[in-house]
C-alpha atoms as a PDB file:
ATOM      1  CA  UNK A   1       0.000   0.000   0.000  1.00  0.00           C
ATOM      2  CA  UNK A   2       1.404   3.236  -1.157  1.00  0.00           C
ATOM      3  CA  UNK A   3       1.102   6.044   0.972  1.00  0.00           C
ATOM      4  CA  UNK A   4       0.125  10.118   1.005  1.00  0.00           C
ATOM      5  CA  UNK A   5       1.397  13.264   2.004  1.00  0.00           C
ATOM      6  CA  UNK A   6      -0.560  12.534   5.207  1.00  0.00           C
ATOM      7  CA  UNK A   7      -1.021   8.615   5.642  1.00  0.00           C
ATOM      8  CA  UNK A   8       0.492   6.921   8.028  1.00  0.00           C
ATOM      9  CA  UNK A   9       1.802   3.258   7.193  1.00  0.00           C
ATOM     10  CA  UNK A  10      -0.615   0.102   7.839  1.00  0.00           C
ATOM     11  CA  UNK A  11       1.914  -0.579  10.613  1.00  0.00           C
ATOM     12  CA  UNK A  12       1.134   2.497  12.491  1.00  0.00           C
ATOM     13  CA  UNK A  13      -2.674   1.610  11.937  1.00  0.00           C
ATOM     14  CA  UNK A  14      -3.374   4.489   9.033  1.00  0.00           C
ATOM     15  CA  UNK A  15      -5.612   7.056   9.356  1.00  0.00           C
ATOM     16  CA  UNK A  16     -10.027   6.473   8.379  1.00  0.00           C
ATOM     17  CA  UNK A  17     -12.043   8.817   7.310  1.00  0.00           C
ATOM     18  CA  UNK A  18     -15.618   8.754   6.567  1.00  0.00           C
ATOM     19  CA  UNK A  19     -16.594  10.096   3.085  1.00  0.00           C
ATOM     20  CA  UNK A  20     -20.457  10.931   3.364  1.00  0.00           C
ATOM     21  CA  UNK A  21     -21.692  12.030   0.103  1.00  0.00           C
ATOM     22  CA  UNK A  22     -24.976  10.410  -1.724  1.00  0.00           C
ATOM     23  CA  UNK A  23     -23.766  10.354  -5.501  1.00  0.00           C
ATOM     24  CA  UNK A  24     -23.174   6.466  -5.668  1.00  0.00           C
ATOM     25  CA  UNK A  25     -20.504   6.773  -8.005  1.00  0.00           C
ATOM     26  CA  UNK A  26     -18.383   9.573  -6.308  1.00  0.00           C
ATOM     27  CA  UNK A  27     -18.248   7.812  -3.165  1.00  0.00           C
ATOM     28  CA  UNK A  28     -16.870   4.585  -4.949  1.00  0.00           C
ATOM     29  CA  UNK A  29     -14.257   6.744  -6.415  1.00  0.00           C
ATOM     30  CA  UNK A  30     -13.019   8.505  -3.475  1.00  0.00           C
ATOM     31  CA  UNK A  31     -12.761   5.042  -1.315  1.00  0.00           C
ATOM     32  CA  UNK A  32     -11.031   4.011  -4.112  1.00  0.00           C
ATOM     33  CA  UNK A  33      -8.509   6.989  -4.065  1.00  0.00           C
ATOM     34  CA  UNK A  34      -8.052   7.348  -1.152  1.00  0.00           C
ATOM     35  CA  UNK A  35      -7.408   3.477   0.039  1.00  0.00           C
ATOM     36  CA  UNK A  36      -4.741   3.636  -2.991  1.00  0.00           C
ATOM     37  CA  UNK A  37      -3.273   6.610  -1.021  1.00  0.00           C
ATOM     38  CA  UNK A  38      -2.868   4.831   1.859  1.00  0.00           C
ATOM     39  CA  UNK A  39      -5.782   5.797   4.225  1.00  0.00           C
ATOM     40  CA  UNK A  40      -8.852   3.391   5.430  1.00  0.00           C
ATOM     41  CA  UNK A  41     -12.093   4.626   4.286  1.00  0.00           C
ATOM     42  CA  UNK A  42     -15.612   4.198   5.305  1.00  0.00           C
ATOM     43  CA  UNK A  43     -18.750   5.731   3.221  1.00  0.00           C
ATOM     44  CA  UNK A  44     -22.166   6.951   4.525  1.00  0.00           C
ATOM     45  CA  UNK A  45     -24.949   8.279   1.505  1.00  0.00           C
ATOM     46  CA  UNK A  46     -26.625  10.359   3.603  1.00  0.00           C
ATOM     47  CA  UNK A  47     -26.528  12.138   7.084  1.00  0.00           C
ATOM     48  CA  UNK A  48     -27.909   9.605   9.578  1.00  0.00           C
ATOM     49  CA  UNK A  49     -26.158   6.409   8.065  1.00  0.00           C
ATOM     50  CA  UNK A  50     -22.861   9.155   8.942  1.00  0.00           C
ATOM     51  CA  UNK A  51     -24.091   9.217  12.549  1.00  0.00           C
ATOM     52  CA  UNK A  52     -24.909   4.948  13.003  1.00  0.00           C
ATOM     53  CA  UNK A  53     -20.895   4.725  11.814  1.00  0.00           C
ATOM     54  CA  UNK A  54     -19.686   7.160  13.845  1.00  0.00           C
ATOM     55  CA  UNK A  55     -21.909   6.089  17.395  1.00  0.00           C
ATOM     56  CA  UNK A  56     -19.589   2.177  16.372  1.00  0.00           C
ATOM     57  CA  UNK A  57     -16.452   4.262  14.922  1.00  0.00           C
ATOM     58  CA  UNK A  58     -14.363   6.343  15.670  1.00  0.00           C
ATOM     59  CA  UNK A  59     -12.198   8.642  12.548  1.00  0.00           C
ATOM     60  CA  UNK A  60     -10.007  10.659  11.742  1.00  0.00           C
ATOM     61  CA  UNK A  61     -11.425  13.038   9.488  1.00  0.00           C
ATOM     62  CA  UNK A  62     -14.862  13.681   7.294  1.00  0.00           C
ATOM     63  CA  UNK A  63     -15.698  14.594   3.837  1.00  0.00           C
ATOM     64  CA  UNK A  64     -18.792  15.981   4.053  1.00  0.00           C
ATOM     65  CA  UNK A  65     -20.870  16.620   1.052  1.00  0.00           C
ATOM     66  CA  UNK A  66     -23.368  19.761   1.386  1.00  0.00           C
ATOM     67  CA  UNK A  67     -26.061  18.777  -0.969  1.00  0.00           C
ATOM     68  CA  UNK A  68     -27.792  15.426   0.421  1.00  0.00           C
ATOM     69  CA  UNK A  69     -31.199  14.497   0.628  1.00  0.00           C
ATOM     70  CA  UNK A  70     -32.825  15.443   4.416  1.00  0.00           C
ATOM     71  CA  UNK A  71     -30.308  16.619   6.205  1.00  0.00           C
ATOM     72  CA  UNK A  72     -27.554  18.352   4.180  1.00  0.00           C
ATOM     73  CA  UNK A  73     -23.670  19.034   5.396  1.00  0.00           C
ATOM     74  CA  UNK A  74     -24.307  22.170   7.023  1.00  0.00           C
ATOM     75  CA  UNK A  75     -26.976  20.439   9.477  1.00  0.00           C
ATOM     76  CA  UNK A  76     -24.309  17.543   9.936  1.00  0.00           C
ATOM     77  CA  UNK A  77     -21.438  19.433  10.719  1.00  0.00           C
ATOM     78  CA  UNK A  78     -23.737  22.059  13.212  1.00  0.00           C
ATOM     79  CA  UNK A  79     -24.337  18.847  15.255  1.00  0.00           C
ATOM     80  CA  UNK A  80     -20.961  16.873  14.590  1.00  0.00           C
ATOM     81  CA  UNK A  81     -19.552  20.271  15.720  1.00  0.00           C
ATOM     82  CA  UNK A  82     -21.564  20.590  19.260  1.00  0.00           C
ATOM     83  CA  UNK A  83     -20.140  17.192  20.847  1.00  0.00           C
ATOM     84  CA  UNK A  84     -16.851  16.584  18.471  1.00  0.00           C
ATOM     85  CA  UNK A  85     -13.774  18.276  17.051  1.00  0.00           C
ATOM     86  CA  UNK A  86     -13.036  15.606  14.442  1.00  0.00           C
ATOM     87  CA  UNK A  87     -11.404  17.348  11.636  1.00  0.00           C
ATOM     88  CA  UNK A  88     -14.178  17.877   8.272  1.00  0.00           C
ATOM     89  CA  UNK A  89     -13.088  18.721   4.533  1.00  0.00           C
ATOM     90  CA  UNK A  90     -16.527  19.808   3.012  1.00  0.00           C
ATOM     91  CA  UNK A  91     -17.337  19.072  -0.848  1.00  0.00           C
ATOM     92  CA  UNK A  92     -19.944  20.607  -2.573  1.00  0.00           C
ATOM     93  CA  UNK A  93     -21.332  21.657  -6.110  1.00  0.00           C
ATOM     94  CA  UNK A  94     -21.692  25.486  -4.811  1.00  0.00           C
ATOM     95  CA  UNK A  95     -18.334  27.376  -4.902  1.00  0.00           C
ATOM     96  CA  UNK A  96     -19.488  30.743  -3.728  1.00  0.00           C
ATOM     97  CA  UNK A  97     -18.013  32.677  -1.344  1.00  0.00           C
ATOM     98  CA  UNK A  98     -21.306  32.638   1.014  1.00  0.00           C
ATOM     99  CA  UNK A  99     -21.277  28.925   0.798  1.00  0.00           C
ATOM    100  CA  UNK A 100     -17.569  28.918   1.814  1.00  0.00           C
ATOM    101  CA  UNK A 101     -17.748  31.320   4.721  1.00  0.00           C
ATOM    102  CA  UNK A 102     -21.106  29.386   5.911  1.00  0.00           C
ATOM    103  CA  UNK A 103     -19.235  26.024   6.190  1.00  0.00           C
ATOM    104  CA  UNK A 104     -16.096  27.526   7.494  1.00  0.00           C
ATOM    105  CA  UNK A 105     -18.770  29.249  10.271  1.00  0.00           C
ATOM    106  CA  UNK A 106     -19.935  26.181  11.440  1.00  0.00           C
ATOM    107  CA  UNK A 107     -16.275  24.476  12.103  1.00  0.00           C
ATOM    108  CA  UNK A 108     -15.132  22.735   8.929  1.00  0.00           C
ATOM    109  CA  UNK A 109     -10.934  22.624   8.276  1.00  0.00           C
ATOM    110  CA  UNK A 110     -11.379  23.037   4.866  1.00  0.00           C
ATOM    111  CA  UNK A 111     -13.564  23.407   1.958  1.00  0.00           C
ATOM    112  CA  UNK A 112     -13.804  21.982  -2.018  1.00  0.00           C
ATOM    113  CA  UNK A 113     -15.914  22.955  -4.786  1.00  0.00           C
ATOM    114  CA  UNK A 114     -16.612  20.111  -7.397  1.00  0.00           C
ATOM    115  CA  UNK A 115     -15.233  19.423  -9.497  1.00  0.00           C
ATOM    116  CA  UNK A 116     -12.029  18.587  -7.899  1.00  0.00           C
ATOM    117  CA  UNK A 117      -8.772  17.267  -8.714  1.00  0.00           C
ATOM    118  CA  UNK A 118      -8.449  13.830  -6.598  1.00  0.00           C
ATOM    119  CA  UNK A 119      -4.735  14.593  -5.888  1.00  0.00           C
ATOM    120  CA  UNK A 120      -5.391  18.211  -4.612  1.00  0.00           C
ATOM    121  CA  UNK A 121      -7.887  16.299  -2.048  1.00  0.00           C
ATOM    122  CA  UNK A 122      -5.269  14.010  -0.792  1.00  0.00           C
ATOM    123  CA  UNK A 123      -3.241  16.770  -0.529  1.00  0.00           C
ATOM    124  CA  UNK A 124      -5.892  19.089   1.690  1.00  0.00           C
ATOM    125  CA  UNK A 125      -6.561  16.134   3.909  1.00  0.00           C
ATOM    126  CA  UNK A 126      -2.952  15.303   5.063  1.00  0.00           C
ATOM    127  CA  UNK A 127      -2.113  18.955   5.596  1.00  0.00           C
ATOM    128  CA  UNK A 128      -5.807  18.919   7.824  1.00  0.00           C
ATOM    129  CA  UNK A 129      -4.232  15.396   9.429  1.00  0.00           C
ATOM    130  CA  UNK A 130      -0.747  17.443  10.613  1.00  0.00           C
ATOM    131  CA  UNK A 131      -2.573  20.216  11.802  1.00  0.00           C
ATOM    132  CA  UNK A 132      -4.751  18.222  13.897  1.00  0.00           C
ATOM    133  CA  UNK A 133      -3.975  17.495  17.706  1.00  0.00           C
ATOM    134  CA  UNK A 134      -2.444  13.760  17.372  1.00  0.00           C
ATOM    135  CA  UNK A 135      -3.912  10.752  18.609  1.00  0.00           C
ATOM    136  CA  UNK A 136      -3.216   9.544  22.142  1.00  0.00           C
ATOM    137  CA  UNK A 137      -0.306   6.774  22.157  1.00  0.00           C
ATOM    138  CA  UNK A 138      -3.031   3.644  23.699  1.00  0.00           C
ATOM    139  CA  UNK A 139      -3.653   3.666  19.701  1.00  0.00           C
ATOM    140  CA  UNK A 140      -0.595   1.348  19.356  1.00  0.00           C
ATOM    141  CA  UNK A 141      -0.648   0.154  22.683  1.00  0.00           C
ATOM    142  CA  UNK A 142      -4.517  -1.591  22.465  1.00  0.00           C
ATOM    143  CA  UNK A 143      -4.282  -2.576  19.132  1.00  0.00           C
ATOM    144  CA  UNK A 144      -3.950  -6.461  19.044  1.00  0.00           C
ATOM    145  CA  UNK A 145      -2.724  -8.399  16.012  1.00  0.00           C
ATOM    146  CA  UNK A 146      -4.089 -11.999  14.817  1.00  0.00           C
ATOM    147  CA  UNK A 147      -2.657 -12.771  10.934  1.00  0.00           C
ATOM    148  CA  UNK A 148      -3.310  -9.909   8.281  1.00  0.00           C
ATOM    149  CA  UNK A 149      -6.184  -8.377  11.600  1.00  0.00           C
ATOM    150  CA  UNK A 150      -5.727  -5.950  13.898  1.00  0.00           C
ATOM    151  CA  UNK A 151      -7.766  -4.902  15.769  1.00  0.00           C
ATOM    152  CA  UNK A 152      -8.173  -2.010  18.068  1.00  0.00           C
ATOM    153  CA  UNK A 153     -10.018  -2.143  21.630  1.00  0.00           C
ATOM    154  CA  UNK A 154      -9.952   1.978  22.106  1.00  0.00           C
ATOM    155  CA  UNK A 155     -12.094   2.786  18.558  1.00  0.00           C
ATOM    156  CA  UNK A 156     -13.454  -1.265  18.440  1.00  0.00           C
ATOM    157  CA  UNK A 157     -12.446  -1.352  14.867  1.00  0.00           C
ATOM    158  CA  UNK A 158     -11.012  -4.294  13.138  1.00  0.00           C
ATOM    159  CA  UNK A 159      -8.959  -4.215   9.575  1.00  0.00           C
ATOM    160  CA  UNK A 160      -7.497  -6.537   7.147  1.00  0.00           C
ATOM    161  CA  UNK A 161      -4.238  -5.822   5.565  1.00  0.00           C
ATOM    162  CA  UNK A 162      -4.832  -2.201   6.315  1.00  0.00           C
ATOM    163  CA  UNK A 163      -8.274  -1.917   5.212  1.00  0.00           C
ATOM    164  CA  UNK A 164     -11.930  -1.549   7.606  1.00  0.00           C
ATOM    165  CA  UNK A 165     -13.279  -4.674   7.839  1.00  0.00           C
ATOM    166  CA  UNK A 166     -17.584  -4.442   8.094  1.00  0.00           C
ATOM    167  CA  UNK A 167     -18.814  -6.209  11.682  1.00  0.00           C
ATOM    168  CA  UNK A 168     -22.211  -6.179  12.341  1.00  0.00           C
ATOM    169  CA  UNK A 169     -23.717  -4.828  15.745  1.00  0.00           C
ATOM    170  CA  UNK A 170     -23.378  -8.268  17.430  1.00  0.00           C
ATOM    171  CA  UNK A 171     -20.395  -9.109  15.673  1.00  0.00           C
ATOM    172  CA  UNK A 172     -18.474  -5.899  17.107  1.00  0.00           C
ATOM    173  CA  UNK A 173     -19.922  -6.430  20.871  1.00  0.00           C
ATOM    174  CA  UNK A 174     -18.946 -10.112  20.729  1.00  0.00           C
ATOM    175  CA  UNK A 175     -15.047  -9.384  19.093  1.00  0.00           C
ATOM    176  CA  UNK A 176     -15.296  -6.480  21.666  1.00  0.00           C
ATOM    177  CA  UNK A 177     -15.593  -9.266  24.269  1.00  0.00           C
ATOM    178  CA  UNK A 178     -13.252 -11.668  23.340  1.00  0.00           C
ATOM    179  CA  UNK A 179     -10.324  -9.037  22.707  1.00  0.00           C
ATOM    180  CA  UNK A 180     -10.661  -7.792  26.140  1.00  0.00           C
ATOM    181  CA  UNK A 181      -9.675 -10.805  27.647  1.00  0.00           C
ATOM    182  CA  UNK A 182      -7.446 -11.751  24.695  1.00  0.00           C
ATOM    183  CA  UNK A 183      -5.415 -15.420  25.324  1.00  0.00           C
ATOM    184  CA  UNK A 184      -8.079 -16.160  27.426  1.00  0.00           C
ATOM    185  CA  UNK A 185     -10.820 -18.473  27.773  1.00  0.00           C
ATOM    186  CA  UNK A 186     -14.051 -17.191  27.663  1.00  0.00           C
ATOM    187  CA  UNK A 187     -17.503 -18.897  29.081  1.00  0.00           C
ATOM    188  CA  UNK A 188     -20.563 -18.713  26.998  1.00  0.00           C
ATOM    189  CA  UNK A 189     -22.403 -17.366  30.075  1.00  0.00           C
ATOM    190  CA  UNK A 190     -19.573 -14.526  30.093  1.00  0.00           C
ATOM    191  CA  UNK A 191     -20.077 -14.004  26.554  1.00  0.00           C
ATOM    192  CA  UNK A 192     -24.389 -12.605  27.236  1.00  0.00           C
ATOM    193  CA  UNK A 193     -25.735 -15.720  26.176  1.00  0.00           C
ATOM    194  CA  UNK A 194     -27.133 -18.201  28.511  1.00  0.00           C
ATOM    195  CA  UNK A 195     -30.912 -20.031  28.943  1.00  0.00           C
ATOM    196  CA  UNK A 196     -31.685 -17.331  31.646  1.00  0.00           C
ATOM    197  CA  UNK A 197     -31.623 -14.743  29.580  1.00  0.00           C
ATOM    198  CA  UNK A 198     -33.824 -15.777  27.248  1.00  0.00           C
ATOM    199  CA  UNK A 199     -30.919 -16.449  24.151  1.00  0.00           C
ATOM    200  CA  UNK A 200     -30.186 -20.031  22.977  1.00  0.00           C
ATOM    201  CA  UNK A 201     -26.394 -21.035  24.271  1.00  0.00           C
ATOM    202  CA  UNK A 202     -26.076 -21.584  19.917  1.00  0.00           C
ATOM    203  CA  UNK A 203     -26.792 -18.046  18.796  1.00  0.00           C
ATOM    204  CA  UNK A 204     -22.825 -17.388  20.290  1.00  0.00           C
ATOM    205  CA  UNK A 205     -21.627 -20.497  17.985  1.00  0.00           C
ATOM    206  CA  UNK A 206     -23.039 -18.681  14.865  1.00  0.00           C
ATOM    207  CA  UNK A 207     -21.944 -15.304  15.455  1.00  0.00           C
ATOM    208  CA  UNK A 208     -18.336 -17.257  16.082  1.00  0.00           C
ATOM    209  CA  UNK A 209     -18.722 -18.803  12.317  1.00  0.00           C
ATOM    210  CA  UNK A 210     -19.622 -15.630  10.905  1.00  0.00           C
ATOM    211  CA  UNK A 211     -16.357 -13.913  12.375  1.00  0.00           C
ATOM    212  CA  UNK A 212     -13.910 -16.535  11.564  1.00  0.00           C
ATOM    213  CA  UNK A 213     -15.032 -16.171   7.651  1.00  0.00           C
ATOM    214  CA  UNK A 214     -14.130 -12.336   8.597  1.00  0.00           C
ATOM    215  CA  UNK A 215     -10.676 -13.103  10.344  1.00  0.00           C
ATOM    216  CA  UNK A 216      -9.683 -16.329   9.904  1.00  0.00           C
ATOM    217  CA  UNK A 217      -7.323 -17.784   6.646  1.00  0.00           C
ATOM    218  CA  UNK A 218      -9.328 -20.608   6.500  1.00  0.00           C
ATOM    219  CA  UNK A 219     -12.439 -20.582   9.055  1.00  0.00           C
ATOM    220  CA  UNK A 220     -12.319 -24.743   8.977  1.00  0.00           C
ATOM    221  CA  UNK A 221      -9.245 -24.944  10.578  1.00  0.00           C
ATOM    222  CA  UNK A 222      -9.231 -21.678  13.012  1.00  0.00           C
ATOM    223  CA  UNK A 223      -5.751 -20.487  13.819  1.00  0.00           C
ATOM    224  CA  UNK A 224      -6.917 -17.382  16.307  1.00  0.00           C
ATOM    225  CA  UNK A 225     -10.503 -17.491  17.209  1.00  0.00           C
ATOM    226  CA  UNK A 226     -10.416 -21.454  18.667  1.00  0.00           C
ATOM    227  CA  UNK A 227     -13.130 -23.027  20.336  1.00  0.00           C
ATOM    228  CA  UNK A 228     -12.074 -24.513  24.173  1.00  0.00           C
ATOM    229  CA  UNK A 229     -13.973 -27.439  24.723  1.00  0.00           C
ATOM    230  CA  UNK A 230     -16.690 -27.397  27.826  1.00  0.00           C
ATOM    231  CA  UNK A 231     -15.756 -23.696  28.260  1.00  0.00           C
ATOM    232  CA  UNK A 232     -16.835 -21.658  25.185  1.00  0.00           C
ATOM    233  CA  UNK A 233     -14.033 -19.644  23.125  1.00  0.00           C
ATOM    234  CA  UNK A 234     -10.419 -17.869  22.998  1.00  0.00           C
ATOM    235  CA  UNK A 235      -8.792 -15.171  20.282  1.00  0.00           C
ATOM    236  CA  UNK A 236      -5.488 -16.136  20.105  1.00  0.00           C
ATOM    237  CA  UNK A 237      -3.087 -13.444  19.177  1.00  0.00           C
ATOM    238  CA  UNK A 238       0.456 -12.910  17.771  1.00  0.00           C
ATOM    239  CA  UNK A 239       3.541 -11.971  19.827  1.00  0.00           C
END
């Protein structure tokens, strides 16, 4: 993986922003772009699919599209503003100064009209990136590494080979779980699902399955999530 002006190498766990935009095809461009210049990227189409990721997620930067069905960019970043200072480059089809000194009013780092050279955006977001306070060190010091995963406890997000790797709800609480307590056996009771409270002991073993296709090599013959026999589970990690 190649990296930007701004990226940080997939050994220092690179950068992921959240490109929310609802033009179908821009968004696959710009995760395409911008994975190829090293960073991880997640996409929302409209403002509350933005807010679901970012309640599980946590990044390092936005690029916010103004004009999106509901509730445009401005409205996003008012809110996004009143409880967080993650950094925002804002995108939008109106290059007027107004528009400009509006976004730049309500917090955003930076500001591009379409149409837009893709370089000159990787260029704006890694000069954002140094300008923003850094990260706290526990970034390198909870991330745990099984294989081509890591996975980091603090933000709860996993990756493959550098890039995000999609868990569901369930599938993030149970990995959650597991990491915490990583070279550890885990009980099924300890894991929320028992008789008493109302879940069949099974539901863990296929929320297991579907998380081994996720992390595993080959999910038949599990190298780091194993299965302890009478007890329940253990992720295995690497030195």
């Amino acid at each position: 993986m190649t990296n930007s002006a701004g990226a940080k190498s997939s050994e220092q766990f690179p950068p992921h922003i959240l490109v929310v935009d609802d033009d179908t095809r821009l968004r696959t461009l710009l995760k395409k772009f911008l994975r190829e210049s090293g960073y991880m990227v997640s996409a929302a189409a409209n403002a509350a699919e933005a807010r679901r990721q970012m309640d599980a997620l946590t990044f390092d930067l936005l690029v916010v599209d103004v004009m999106m069905p509901g509730e445009n960019g401005y409205a996003l970043t008012k809110t996004i503003r009143a409880t967080s200072a993650v950094p925002i480059l804002m995108l939008t089809a109106m290059g007027e100064a107004t528009d400009r000194i509006k976004g730049l009013e309500l917090g955003v780092d930076d500001y591009m009209a379409k149409p837009f050279e893709p370089k000159e955006l990787v260029l704006r977001i890694g000069s954002i990136l140094r300008r923003a306070p850094p990260h706290a060190p526990e970034r390198s010091k909870t991330e745990l590494k099984f294989g081509a995963c890591r996975y980091d406890l603090a933000r709860k997000q996993l990756t493959s080979d550098g890039a995000p790797v999609h868990l569901t709800i369930a599938e993030t609480e149970l990995l959650h779980m597991l990491a915490q307590k990583a070279n550890e056996a885990i009980e099924r009771s300890d894991l929320g699902v028992t008789e008493e409270n109302g879940f069949n002991p099974r539901t863990i073993d296929v929320q297991i399955t579907r998380l081994r296709r996720k992390i595993e090599p080959d999910p038949r013959q599990p190298r780091y999530l194993q299965t302890v026999r009478g007890t329940g589970y253990i992720l295995r990690t690497d030195p």
